[in-house]
PDB file of N, CA and C in Angstrom:
ATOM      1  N   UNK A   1       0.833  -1.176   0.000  1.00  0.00           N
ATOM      2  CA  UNK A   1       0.000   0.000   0.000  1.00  0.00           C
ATOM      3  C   UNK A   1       0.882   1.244   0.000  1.00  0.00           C
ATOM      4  N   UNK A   2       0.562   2.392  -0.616  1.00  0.00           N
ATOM      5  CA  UNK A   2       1.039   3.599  -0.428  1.00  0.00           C
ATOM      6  C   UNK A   2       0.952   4.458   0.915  1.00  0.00           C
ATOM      7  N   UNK A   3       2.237   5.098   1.212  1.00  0.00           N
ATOM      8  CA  UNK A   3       2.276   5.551   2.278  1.00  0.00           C
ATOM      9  C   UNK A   3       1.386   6.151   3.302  1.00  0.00           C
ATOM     10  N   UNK A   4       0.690   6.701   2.446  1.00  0.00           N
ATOM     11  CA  UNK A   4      -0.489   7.574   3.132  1.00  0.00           C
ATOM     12  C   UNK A   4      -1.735   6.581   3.706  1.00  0.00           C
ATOM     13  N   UNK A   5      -2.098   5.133   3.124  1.00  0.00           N
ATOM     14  CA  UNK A   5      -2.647   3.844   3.577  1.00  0.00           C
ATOM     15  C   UNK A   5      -2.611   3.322   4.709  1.00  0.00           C
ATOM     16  N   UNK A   6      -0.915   3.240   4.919  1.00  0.00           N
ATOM     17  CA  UNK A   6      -0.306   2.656   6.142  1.00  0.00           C
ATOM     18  C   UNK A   6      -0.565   4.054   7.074  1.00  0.00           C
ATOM     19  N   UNK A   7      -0.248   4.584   6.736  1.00  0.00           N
ATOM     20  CA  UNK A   7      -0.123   6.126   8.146  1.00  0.00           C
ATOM     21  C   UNK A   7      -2.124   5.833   8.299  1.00  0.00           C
ATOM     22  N   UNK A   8      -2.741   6.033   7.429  1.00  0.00           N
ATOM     23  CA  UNK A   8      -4.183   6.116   8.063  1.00  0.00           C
ATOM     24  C   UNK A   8      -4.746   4.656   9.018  1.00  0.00           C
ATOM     25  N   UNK A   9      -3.854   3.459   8.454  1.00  0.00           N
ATOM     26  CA  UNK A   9      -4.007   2.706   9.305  1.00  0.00           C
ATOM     27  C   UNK A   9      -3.323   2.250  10.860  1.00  0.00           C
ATOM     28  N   UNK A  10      -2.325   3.224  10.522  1.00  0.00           N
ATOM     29  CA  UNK A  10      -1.187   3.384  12.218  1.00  0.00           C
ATOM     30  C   UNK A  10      -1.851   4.476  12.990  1.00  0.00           C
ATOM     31  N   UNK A  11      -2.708   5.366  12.444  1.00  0.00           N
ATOM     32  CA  UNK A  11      -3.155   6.332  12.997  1.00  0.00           C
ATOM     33  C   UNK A  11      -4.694   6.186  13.358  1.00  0.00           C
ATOM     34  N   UNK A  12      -5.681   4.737  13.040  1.00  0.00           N
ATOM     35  CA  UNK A  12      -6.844   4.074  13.113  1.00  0.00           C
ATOM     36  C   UNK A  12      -6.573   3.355  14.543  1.00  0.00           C
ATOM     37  N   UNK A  13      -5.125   2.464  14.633  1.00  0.00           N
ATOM     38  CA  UNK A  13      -4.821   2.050  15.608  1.00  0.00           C
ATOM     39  C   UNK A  13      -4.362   2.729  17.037  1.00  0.00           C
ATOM     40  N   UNK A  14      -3.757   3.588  16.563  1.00  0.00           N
ATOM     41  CA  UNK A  14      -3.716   4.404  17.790  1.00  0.00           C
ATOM     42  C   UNK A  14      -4.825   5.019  18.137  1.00  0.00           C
ATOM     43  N   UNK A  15      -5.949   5.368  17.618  1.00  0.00           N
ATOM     44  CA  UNK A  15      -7.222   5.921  18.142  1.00  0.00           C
ATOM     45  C   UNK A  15      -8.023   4.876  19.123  1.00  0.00           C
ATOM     46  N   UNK A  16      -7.742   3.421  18.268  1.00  0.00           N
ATOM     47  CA  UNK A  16      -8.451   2.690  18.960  1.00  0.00           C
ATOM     48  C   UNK A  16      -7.688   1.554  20.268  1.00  0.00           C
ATOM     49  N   UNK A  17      -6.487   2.558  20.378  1.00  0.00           N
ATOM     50  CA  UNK A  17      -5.226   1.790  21.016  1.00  0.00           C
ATOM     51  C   UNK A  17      -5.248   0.529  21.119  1.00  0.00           C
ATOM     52  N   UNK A  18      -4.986   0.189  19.922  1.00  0.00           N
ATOM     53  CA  UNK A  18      -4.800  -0.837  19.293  1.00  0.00           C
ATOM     54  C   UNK A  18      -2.995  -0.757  19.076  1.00  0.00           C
ATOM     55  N   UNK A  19      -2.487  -2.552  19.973  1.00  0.00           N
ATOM     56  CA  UNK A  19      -1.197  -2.970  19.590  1.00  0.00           C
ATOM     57  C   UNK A  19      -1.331  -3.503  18.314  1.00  0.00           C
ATOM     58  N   UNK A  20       0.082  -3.482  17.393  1.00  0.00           N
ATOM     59  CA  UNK A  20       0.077  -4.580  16.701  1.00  0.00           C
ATOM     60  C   UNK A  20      -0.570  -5.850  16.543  1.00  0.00           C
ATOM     61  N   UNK A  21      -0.105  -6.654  18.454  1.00  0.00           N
ATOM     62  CA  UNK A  21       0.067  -7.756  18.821  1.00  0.00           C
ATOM     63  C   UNK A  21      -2.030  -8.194  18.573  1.00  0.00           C
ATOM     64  N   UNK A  22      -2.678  -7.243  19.275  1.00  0.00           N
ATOM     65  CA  UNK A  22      -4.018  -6.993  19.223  1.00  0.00           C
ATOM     66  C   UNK A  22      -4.601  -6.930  17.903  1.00  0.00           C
ATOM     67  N   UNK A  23      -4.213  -6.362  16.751  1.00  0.00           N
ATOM     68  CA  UNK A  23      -4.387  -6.383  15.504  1.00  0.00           C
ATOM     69  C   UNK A  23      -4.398  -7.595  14.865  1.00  0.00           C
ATOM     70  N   UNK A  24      -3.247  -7.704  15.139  1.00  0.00           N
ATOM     71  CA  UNK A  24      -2.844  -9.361  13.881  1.00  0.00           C
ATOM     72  C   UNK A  24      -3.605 -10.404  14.588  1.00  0.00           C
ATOM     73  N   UNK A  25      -3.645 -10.192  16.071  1.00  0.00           N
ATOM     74  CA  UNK A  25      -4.538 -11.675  16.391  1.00  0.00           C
ATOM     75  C   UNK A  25      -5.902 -11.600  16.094  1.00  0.00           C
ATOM     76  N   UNK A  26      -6.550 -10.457  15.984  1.00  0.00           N
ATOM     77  CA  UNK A  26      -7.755 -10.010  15.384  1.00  0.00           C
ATOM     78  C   UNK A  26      -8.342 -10.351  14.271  1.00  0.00           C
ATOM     79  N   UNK A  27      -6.550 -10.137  13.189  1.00  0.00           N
ATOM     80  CA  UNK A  27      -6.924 -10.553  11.899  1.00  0.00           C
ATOM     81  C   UNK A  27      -6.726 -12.196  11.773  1.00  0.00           C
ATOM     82  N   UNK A  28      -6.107 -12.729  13.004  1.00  0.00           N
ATOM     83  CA  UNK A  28      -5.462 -14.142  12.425  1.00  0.00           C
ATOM     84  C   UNK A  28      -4.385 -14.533  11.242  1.00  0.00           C
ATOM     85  N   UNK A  29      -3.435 -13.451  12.160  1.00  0.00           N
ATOM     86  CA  UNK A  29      -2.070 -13.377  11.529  1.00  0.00           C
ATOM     87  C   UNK A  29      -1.237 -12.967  12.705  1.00  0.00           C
ATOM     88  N   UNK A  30       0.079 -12.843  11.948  1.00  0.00           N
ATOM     89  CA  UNK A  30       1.099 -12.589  13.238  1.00  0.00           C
ATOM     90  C   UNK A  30       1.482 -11.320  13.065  1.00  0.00           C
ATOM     91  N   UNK A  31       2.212 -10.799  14.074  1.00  0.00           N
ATOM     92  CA  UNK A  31       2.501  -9.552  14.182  1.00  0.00           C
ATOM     93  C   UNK A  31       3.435  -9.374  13.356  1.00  0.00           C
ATOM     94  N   UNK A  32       4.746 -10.370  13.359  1.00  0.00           N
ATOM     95  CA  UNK A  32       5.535 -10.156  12.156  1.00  0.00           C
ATOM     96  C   UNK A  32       5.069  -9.594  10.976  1.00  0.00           C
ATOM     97  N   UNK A  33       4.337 -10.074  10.816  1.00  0.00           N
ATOM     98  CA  UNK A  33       3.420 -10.173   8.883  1.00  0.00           C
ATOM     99  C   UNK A  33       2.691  -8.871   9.063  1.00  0.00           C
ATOM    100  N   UNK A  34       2.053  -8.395  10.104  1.00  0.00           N
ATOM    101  CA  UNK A  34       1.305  -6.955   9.974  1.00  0.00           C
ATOM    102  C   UNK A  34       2.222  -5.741  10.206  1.00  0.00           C
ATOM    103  N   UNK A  35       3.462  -6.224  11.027  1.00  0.00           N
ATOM    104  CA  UNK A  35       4.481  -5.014  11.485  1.00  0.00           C
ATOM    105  C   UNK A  35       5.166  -4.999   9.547  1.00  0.00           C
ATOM    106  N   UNK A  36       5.395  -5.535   8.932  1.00  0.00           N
ATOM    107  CA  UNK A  36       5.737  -6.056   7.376  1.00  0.00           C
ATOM    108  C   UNK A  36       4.923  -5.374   6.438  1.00  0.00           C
ATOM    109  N   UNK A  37       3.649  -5.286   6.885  1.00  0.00           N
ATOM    110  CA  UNK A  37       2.656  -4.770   6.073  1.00  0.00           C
ATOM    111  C   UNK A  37       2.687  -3.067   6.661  1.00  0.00           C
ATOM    112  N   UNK A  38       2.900  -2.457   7.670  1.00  0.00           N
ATOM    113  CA  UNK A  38       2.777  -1.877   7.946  1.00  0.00           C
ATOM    114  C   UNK A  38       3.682  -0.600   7.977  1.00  0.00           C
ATOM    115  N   UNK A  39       5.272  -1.776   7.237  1.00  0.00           N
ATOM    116  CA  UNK A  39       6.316  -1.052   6.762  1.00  0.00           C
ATOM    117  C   UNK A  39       6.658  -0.901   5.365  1.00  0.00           C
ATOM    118  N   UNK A  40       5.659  -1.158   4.736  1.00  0.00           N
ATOM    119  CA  UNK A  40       5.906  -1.300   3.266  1.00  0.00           C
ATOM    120  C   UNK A  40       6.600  -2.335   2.880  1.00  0.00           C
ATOM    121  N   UNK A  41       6.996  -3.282   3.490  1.00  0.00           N
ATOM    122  CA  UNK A  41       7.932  -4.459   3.104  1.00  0.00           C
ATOM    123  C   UNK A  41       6.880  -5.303   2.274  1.00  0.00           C
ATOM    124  N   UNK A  42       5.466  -5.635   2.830  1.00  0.00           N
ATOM    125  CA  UNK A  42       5.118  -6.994   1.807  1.00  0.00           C
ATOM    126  C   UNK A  42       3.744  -5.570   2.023  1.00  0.00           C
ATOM    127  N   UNK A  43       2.676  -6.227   1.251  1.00  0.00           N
ATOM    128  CA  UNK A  43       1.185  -6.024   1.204  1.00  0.00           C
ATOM    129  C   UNK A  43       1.375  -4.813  -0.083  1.00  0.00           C
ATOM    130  N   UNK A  44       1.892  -4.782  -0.907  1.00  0.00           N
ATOM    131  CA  UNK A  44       1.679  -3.913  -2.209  1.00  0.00           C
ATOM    132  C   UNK A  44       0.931  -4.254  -2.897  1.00  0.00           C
ATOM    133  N   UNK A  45       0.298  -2.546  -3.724  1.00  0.00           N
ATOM    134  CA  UNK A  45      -1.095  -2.655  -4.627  1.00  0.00           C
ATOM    135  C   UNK A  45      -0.122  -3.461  -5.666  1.00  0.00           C
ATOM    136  N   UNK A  46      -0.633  -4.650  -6.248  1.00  0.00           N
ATOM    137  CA  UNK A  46      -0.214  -5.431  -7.418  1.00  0.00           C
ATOM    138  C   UNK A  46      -0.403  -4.628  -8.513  1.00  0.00           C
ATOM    139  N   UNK A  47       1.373  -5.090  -8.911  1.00  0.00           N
ATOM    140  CA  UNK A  47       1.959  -4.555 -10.133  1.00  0.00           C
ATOM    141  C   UNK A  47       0.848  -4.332 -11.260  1.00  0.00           C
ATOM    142  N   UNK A  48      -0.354  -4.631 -11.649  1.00  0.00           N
ATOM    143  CA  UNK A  48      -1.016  -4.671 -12.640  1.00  0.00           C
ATOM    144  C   UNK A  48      -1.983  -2.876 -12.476  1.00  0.00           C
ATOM    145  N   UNK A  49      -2.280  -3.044 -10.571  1.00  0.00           N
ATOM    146  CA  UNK A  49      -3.360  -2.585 -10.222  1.00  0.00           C
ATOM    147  C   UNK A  49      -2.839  -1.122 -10.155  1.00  0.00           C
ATOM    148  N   UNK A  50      -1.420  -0.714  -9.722  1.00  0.00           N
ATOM    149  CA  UNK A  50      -0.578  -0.071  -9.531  1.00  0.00           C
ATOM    150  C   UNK A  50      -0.329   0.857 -11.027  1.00  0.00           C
ATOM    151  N   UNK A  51      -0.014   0.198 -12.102  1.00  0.00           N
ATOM    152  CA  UNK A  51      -0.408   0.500 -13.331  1.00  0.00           C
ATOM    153  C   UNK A  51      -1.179   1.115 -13.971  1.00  0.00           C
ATOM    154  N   UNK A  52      -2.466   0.494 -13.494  1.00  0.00           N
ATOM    155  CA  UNK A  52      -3.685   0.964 -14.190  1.00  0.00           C
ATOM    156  C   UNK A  52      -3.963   2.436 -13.354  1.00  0.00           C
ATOM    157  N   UNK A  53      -3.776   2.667 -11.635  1.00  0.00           N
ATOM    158  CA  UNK A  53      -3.605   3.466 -11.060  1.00  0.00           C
ATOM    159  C   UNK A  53      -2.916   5.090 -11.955  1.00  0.00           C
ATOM    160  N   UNK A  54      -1.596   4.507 -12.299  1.00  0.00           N
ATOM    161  CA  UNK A  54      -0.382   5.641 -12.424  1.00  0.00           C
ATOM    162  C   UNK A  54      -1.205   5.914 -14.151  1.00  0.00           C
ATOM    163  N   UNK A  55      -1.983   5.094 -14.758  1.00  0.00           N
ATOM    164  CA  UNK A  55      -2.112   5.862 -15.534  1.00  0.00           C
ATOM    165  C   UNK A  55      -3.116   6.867 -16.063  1.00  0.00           C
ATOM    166  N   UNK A  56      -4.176   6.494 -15.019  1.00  0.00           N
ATOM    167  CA  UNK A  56      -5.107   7.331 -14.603  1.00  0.00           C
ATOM    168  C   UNK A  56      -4.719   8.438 -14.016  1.00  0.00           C
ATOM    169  N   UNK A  57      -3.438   8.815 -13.189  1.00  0.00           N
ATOM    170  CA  UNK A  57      -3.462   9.736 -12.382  1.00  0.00           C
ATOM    171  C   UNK A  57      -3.810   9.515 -11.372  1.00  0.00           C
ATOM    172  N   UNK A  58      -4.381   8.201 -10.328  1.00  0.00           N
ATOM    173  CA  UNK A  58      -5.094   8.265  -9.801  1.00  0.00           C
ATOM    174  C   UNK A  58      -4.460   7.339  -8.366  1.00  0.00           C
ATOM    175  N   UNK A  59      -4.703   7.728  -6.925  1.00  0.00           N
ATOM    176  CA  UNK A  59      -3.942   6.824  -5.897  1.00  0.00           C
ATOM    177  C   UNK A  59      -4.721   6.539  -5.022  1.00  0.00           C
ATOM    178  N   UNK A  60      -4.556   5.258  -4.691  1.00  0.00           N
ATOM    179  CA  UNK A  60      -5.168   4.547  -3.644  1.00  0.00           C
ATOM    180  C   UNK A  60      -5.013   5.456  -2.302  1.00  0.00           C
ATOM    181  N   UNK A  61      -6.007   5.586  -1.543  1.00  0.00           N
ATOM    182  CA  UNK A  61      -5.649   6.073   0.183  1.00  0.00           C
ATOM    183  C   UNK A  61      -6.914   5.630   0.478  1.00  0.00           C
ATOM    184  N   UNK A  62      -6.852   5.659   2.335  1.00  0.00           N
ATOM    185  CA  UNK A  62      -7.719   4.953   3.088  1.00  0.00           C
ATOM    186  C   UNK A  62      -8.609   6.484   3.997  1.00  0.00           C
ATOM    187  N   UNK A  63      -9.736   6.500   3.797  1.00  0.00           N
ATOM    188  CA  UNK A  63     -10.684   7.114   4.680  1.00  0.00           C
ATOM    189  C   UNK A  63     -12.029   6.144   5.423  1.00  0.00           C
ATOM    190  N   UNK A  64     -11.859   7.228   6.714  1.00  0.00           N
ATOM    191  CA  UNK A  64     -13.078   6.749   7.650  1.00  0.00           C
ATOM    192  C   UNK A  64     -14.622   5.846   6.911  1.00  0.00           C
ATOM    193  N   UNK A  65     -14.482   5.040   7.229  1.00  0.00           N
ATOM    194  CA  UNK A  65     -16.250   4.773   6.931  1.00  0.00           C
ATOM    195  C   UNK A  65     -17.216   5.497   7.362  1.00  0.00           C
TER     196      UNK A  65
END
């Protein structure tokens, strides 16, 4: 995900003081894998989707429901 994704979702968690550790067991994953996702290391918009994105002009970000 693009930067601004992860910050709205580090900044979802801290509202709802929410750990990591609390997160990933939530999701039924490990913290490794969400602290990963949460650093840009793994969970990217796929190369295809990313594409079709940049040529629209157009970027993924996360708002409130």
């Amino acid at each position: 995900m693009n930067p601004e994704v992860r910050q709205a979702v580090r900044e979802a968690m801290k509202d709802r003081e929410l750990t990591q550790v609390e997160l990933a067991q939530r999701l039924g994953m490990t913290q490794p894998a969400l602290a990963k996702m949460l650093t840009g290391r793994t969970g990217q918009v796929p190369e295809s989707w990313q594409k079709v994105l940049d040529e629209l002009g157009l970027k993924l970000i996360a708002v409130p429901k």
